[in-house]
Protein backbone atom coordinates (compact mmCIF):
# COMPACT_ATOMS: atom_id res chain seq x y z
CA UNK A 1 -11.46 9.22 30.21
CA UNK A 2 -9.89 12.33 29.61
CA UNK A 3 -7.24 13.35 26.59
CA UNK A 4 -4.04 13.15 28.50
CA UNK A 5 -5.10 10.15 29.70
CA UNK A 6 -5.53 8.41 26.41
CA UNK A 7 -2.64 10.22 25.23
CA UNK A 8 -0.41 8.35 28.19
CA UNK A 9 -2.35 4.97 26.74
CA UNK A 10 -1.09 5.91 23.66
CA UNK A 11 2.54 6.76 24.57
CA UNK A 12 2.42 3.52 26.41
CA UNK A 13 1.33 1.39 23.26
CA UNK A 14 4.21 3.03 21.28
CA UNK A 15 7.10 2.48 23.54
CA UNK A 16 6.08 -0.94 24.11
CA UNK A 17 9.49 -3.40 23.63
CA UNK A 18 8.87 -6.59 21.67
CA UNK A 19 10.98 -9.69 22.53
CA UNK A 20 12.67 -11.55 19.62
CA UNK A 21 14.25 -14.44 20.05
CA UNK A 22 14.38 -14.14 23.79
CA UNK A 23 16.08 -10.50 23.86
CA UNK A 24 14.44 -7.24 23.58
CA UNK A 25 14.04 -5.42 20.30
CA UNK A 26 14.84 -1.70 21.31
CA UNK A 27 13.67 -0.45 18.09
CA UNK A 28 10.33 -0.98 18.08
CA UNK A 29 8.39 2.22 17.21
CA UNK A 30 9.88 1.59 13.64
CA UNK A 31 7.77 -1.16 12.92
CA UNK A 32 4.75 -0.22 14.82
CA UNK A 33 2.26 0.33 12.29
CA UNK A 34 -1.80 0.42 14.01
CA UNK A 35 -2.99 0.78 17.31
CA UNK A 36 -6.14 -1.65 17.89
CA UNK A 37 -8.72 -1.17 20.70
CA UNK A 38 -11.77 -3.97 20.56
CA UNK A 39 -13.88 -4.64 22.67
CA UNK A 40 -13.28 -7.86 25.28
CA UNK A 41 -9.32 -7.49 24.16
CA UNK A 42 -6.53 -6.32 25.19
CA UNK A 43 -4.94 -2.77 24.27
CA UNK A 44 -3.17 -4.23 20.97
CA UNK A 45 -0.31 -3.16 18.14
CA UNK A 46 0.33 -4.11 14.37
CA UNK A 47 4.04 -4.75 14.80
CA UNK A 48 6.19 -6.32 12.02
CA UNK A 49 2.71 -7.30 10.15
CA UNK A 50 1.19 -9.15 13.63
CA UNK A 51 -0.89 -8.00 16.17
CA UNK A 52 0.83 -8.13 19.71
CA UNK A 53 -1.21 -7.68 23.37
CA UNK A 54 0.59 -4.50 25.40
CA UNK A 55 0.44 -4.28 28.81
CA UNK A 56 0.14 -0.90 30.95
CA UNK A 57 -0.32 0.20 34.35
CA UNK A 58 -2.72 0.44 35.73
CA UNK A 59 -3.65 -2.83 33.45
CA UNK A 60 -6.46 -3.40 30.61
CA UNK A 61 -7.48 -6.82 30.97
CA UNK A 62 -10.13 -6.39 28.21
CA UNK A 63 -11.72 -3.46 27.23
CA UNK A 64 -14.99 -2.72 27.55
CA UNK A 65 -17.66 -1.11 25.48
CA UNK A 66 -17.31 2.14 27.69
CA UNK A 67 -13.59 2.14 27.34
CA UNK A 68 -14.07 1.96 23.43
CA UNK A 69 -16.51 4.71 23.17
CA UNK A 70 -14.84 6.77 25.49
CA UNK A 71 -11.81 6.74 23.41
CA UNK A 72 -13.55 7.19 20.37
CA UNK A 73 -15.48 10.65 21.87
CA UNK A 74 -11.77 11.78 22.63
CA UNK A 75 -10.99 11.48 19.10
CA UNK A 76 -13.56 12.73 17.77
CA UNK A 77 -14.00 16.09 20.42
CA UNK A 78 -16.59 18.89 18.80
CA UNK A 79 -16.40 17.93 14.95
CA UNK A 80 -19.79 17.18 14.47
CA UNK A 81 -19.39 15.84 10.54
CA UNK A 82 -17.15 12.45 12.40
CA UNK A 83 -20.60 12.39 14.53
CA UNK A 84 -22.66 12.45 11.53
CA UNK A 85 -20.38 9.85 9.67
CA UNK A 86 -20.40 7.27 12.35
CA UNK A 87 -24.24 7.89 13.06
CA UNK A 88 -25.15 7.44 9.69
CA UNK A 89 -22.80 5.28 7.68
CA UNK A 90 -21.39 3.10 10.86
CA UNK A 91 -17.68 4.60 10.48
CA UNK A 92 -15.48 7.84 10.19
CA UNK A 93 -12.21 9.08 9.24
CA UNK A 94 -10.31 11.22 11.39
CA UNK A 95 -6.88 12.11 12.36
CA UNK A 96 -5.19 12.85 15.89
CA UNK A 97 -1.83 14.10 16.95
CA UNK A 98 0.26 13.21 20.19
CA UNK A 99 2.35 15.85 20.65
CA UNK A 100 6.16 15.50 19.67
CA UNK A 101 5.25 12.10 19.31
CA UNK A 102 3.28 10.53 16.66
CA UNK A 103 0.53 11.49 14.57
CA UNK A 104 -2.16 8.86 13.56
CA UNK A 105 -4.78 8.42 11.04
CA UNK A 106 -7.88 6.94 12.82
CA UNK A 107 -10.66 5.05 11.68
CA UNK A 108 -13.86 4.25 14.54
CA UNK A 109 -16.63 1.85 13.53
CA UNK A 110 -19.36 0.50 14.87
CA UNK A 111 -19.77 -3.57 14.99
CA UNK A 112 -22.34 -5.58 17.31
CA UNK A 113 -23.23 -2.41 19.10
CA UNK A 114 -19.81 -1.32 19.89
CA UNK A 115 -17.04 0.78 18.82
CA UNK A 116 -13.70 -0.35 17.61
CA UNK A 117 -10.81 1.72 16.71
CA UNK A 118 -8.05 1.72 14.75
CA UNK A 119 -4.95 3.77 14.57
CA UNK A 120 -2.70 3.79 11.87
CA UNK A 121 0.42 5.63 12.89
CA UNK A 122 2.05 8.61 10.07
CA UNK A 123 5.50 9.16 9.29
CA UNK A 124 6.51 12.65 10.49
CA UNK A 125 9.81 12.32 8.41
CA UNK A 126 9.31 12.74 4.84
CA UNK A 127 11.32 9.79 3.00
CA UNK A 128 13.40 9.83 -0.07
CA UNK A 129 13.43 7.50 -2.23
CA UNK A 130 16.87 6.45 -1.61
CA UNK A 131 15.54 6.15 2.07
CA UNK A 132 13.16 3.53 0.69
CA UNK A 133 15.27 2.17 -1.75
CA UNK A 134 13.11 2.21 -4.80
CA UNK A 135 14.15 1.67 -7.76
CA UNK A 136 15.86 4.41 -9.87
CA UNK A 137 12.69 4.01 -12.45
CA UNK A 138 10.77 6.27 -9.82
CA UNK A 139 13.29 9.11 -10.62
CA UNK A 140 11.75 8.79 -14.15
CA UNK A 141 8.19 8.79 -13.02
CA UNK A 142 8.70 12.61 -11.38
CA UNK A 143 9.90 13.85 -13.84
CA UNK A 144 6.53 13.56 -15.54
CA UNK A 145 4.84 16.34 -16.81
CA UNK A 146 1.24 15.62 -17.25
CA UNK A 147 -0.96 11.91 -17.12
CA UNK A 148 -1.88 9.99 -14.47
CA UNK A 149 0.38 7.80 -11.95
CA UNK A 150 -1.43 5.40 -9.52
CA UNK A 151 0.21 3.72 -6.69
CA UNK A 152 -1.97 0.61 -6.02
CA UNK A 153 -2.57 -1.98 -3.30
CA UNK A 154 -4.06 -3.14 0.20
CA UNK A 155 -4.83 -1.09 2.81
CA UNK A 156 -1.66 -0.91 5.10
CA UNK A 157 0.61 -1.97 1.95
CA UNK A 158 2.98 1.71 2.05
CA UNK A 159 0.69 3.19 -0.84
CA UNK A 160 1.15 7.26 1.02
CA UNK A 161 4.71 6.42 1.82
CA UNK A 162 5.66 5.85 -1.46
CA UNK A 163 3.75 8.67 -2.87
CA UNK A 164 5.28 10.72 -0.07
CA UNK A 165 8.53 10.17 -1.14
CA UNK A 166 7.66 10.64 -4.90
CA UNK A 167 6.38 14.07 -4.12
CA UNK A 168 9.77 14.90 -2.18
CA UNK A 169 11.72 13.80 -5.12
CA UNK A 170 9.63 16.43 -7.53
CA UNK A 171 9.92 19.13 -4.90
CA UNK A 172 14.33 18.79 -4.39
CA UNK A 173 13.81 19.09 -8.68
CA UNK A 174 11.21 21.65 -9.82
CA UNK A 175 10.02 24.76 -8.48
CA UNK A 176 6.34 24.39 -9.13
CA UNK A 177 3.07 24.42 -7.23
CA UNK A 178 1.45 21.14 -5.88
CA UNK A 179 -1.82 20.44 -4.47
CA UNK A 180 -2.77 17.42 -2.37
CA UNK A 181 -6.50 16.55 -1.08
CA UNK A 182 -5.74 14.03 1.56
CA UNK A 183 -7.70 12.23 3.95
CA UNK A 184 -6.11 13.03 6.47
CA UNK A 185 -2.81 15.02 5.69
CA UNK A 186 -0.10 12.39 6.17
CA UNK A 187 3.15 13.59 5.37
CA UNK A 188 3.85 17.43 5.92
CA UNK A 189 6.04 18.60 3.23
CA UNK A 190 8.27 21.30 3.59
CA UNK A 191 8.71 23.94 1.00
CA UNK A 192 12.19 23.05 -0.57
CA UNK A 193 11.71 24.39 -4.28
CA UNK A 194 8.02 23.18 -4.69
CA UNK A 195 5.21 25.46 -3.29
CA UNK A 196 3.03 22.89 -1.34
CA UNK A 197 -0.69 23.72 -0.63
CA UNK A 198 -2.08 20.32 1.35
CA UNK A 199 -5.80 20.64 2.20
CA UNK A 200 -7.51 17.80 4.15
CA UNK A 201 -11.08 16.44 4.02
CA UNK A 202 -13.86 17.81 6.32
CA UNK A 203 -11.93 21.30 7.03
CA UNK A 204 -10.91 22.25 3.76
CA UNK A 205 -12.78 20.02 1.07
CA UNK A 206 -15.92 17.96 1.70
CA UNK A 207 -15.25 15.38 -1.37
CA UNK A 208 -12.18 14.25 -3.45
CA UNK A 209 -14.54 15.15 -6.18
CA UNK A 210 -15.18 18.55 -5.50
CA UNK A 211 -11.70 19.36 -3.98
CA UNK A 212 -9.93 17.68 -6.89
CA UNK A 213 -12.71 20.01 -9.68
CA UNK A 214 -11.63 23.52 -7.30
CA UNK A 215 -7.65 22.23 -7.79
CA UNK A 216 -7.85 23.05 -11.05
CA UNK A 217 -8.81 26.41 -10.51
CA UNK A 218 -5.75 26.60 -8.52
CA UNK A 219 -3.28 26.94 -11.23
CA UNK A 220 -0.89 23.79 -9.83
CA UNK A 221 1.15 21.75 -11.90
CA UNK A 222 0.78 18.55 -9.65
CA UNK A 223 -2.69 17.18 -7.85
CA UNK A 224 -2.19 14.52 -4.86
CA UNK A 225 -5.91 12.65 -4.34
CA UNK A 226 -5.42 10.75 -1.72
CA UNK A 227 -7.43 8.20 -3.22
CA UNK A 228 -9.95 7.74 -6.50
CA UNK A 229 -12.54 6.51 -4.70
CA UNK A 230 -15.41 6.71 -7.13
CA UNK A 231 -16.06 7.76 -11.01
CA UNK A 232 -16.68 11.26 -10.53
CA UNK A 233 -13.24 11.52 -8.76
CA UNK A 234 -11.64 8.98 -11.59
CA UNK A 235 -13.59 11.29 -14.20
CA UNK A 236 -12.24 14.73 -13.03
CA UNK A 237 -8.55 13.22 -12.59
CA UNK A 238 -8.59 11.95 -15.95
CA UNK A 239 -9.88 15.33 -17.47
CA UNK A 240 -7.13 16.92 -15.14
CA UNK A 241 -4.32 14.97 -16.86
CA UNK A 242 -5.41 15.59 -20.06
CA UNK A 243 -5.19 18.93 -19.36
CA UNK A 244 -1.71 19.38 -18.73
CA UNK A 245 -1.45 18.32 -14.96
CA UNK A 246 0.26 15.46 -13.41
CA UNK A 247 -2.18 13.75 -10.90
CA UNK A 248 -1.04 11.15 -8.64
CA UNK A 249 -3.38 8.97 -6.57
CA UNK A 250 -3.92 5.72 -4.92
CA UNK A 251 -6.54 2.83 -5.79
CA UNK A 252 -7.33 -0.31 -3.89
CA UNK A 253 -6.39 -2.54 -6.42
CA UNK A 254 -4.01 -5.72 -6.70
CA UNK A 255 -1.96 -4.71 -9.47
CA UNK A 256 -2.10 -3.01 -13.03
CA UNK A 257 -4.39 -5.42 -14.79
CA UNK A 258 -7.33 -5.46 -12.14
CA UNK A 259 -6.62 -1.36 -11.73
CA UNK A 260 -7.21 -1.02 -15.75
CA UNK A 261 -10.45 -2.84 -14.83
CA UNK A 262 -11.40 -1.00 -11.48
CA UNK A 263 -11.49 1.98 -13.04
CA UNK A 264 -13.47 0.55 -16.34
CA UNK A 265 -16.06 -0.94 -14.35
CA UNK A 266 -16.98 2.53 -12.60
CA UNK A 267 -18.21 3.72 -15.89
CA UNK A 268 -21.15 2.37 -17.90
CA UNK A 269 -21.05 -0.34 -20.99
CA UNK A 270 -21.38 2.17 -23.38
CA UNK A 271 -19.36 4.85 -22.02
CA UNK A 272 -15.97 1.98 -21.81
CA UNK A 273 -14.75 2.23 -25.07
CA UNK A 274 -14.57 6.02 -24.57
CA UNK A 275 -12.72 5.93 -21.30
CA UNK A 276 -10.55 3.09 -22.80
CA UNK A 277 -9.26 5.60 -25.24
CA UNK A 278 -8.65 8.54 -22.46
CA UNK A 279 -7.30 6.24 -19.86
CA UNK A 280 -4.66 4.92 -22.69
CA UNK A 281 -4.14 8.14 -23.56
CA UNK A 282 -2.90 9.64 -19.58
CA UNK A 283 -1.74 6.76 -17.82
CA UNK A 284 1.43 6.58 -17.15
CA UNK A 285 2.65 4.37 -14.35
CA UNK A 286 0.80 1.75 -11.85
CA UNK A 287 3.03 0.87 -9.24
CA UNK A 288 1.56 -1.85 -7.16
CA UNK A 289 2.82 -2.81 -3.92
CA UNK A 290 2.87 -5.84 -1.58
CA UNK A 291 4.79 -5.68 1.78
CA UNK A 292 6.22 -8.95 2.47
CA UNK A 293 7.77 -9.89 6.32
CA UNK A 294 11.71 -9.60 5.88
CA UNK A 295 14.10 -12.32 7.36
CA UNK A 296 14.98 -10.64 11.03
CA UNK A 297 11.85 -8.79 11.23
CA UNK A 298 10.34 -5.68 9.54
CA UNK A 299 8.44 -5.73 6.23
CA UNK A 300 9.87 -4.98 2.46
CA UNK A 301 7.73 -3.51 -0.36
CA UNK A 302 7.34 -5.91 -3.14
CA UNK A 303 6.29 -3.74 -6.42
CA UNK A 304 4.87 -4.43 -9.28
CA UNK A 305 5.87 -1.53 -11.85
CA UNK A 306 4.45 -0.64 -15.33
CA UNK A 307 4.87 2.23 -17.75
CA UNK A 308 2.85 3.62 -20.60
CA UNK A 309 4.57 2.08 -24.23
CA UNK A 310 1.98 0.96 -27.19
CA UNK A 311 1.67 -2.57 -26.04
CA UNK A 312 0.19 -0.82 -23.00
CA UNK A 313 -2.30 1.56 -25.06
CA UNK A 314 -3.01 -1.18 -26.99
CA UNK A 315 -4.42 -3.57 -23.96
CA UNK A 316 -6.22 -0.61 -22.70
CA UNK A 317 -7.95 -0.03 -25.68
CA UNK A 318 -8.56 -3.60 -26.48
CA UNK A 319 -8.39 -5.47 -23.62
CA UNK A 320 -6.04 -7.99 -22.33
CA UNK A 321 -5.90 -10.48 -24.58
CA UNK A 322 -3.42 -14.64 -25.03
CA UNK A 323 -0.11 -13.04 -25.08
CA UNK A 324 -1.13 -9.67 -24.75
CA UNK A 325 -1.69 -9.83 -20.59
CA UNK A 326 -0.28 -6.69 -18.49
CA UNK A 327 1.62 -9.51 -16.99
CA UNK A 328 3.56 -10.21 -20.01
CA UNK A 329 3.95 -7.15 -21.32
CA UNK A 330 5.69 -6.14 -18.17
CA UNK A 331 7.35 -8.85 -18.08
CA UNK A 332 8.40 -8.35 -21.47
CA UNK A 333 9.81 -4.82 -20.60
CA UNK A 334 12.36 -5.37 -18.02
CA UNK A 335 14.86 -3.58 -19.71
CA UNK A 336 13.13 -0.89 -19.05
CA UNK A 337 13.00 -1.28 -15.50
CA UNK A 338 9.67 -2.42 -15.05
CA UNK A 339 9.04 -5.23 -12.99
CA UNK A 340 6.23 -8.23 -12.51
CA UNK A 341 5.58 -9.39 -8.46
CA UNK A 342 7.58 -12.53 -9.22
CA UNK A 343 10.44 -10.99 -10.79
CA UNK A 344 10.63 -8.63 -7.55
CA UNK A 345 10.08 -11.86 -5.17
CA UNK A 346 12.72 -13.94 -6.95
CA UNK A 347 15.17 -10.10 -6.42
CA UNK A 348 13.88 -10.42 -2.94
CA UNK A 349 14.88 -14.04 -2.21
CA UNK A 350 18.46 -13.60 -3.82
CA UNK A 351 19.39 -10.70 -1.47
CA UNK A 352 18.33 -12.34 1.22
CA UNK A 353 15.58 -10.30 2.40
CA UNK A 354 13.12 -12.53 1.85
CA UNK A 355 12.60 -16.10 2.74
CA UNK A 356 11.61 -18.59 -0.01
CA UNK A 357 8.06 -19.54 1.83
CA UNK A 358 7.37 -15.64 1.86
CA UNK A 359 8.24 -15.62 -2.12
CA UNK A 360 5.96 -18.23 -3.27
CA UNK A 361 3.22 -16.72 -0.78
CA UNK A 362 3.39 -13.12 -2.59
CA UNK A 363 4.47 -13.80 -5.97
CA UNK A 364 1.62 -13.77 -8.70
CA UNK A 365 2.75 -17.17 -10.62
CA UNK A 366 4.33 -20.17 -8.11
CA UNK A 367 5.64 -21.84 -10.86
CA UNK A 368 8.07 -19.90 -12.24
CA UNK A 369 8.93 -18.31 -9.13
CA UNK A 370 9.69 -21.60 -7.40
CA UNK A 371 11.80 -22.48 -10.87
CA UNK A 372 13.85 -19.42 -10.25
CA UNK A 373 14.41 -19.69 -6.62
CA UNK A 374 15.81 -23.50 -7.29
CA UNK A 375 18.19 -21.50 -9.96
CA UNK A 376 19.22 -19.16 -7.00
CA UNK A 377 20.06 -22.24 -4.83
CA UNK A 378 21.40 -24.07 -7.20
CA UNK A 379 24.03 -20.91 -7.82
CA UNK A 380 24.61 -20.78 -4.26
CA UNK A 381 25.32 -24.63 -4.08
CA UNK A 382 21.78 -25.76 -2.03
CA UNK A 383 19.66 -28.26 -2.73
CA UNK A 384 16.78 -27.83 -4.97
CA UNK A 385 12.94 -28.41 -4.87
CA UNK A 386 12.06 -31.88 -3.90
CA UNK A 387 10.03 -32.83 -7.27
CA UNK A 388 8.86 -36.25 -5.96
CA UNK A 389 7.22 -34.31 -2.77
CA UNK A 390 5.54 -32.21 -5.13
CA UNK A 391 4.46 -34.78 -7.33
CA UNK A 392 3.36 -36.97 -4.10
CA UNK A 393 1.03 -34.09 -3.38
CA UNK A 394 -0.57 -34.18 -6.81
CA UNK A 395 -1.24 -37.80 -6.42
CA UNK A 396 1.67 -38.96 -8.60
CA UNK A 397 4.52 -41.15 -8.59
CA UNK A 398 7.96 -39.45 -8.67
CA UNK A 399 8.23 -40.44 -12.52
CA UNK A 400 4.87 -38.59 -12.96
CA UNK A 401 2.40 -41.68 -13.43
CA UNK A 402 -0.82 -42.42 -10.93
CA UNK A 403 -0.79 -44.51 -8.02
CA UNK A 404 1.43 -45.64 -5.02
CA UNK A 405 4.84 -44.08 -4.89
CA UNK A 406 7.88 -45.49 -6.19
CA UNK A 407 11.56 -44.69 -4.41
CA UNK A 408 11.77 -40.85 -4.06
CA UNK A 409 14.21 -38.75 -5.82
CA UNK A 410 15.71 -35.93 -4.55
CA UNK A 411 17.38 -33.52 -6.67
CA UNK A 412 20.90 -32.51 -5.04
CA UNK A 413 23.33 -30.04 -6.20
CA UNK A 414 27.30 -30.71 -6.36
């Protein structure tokens, strides 16, 4: 297989046209996310969260083990660290570009003897964050001058776009000089008032680590790590912030409590109550994010958002504690724009952009989330949650006592 040949498979995969509903979405590159080739499939795509089979000519049945590691050699080409990394750890990182089309962020692994690949597909259009539609708390956020802000969740959950357009909002601001270490480069910034300086792993840094310790030799007032993947990287970022620098990164983590504890549990027992102290002392934001299938297709970022206040110092330092939770404290802070999961869900549901089924399936807490969504229908004149169903599936009768059912009661609006 030669390049422009997997560049036409490619293409192909791309400009595939989904059918919804019986008629053809023409849109579709917008919600293509990956590219999937495994062996004994079909060529496959992430769209709108699922993955769908795409058909080419001449056709791909299945692919075979010498399709797979044909495409992965393409990808790879001369750079013998990728050959090193998949010889000796079972995966790589790498990047490719079709031209004037799309550029991807690739990941090949090995499993049963084969090689699988997966492409995630990059913006090439930075976003703003009216583009995205983020909350106006994010404005706040750049504006930061030193500390630490960490954009959390899954892999595939929007973590670099929101970043992305985080770092566009400082550079139409302030005329200063940022550094990202990314792995790949994602977004290509252009230089509005910011001086950007993006360096990418295996040409221009070899760890997050070590690029992240020459950064501050660098003189910038703003350090992108594309991800704080172990304690020497968390341990450098946190000395960064505390020395005047604004460092941004990404963790894989679910949301702020388990990120306070991710980063906690990369240190030893008797180093925590140290870290405690310096992590209290730079965080600023976690913004966690869930994206959640819209209503018509797509996917909307659910966030969880929380600032730095003393209640937030003070469960750093001492640990989440009855009443004391990040979850409440956020929750207790809406007036200040932050926001819990549910509270986002339940925002979500009301406009519409969200079914309820998708709610209760990303919120953090069902129970209060399914209270407020029967407050939303109740507003808009619908009928509530059945509570004898859900008592039925606890065991109980309708009036909340054991054993067989009594008549069922419905709850209906007027």
């Amino acid at each position: 297989m030669r390049r422009n040949e997997l560049d036409y498979i490619l293409g192909t995969m791309l400009d595939f046209t989904p059918m919804l509903d019986g008629n053809m979405v023409l849109d579709s590159k917008k919600d293509v996310s990956d590219l999937n080739f495994t062996v004994n499939k079909p060529l496959q795509v992430e769209y709108s969260g699922e993955l769908v089979s795409v058909q080419i000519n001449p056709p791909i049945e299945r692919l075979t083990p010498f399709q797979t590691e044909m495409i992965a050699l393409n990808i790879i080409g001369n750079a013998q660290r990728l050959t090193e990394d998949l010889l000796k750890n079972g995966s790589c990182d790498a990047s490719y570009s079709l031209a004037d089309v799309a550029r991807f962020r690739v990941n090949i692994f090995a499993q049963r003897g084969n090689y699988s690949i997966v492409l995630r597909k990059l913006n090439t259009v930075i976003p703003s964050l009216e583009d995205l539609q983020l909350p106006d708390i994010f404005k706040t956020a750049a504006k930061e001058k030193t500390g630490l802000i960490l954009v959390t969740g899954a892999t595939g959950s929007g973590k670099s776009t929101t970043l992305a357009a985080l770092l566009n909002e400082i550079n139409e601001n302030k005329s200063i000089h940022i550094i990202t270490l990314e792995d790949p480069v994602e977004f290509v910034h252009p230089q509005k008032h910011a001086t950007f300086n993006q360096r990418e792993m295996g040409t221009d840094f070899n760890t997050f680590a070590n690029g992240l310790r020459a950064a501050l030799r660098q003189a910038p007032k703003v350090i992108l790590v594309g991800e704080m993947r172990d304690r020497e990287t968390v341990e450098i970022g946190i000395a960064a912030a505390e020395t005047g620098h604004l460092v941004v990164s990404t963790l894989h983590t679910i949301d702020a409590g388990q990120t306070v504890n991710r980063i906690l549990g990369m240190f030893e027992q008797d180093e925590q109550e140290q870290v405690r102290h310096r992590l209290a002392d730079t965080l600023r934001w976690v913004i966690s994010q869930r994206l959640a299938p819209k209503t018509g297709g797509g996917r909307h970022a659910l966030l969880e958002i929380m600032g730095a206040s003393i209640r937030t110092k003070e469960s750093i330092v001492l640990g989440e504690s009855e009443g004391k939770s990040f979850y409440e404290i956020i929750e207790a802070s809406q007036t200040f724009g932050w926001q819990t999961f549910d509270h986002a869900c339940l925002n979500a549901f009301e406009q519409g952009t969200i079914s309820e089924e998708t709610a209760l399936l990303y919120c953090t807490k069902k129970g209060p989330v399914s209270r407020g969504i029967d407050n939303i229908k109740k507003a808009r004149g619908e009928s509530t949650t059945n509570l004898a169903d859900l008592r039925m599936k606890a065991g109980l009768n309708p009036d909340g006592k054991s054993g067989a059912p009594s008549v069922p009661v419905t709850l209906k609006l007027k």
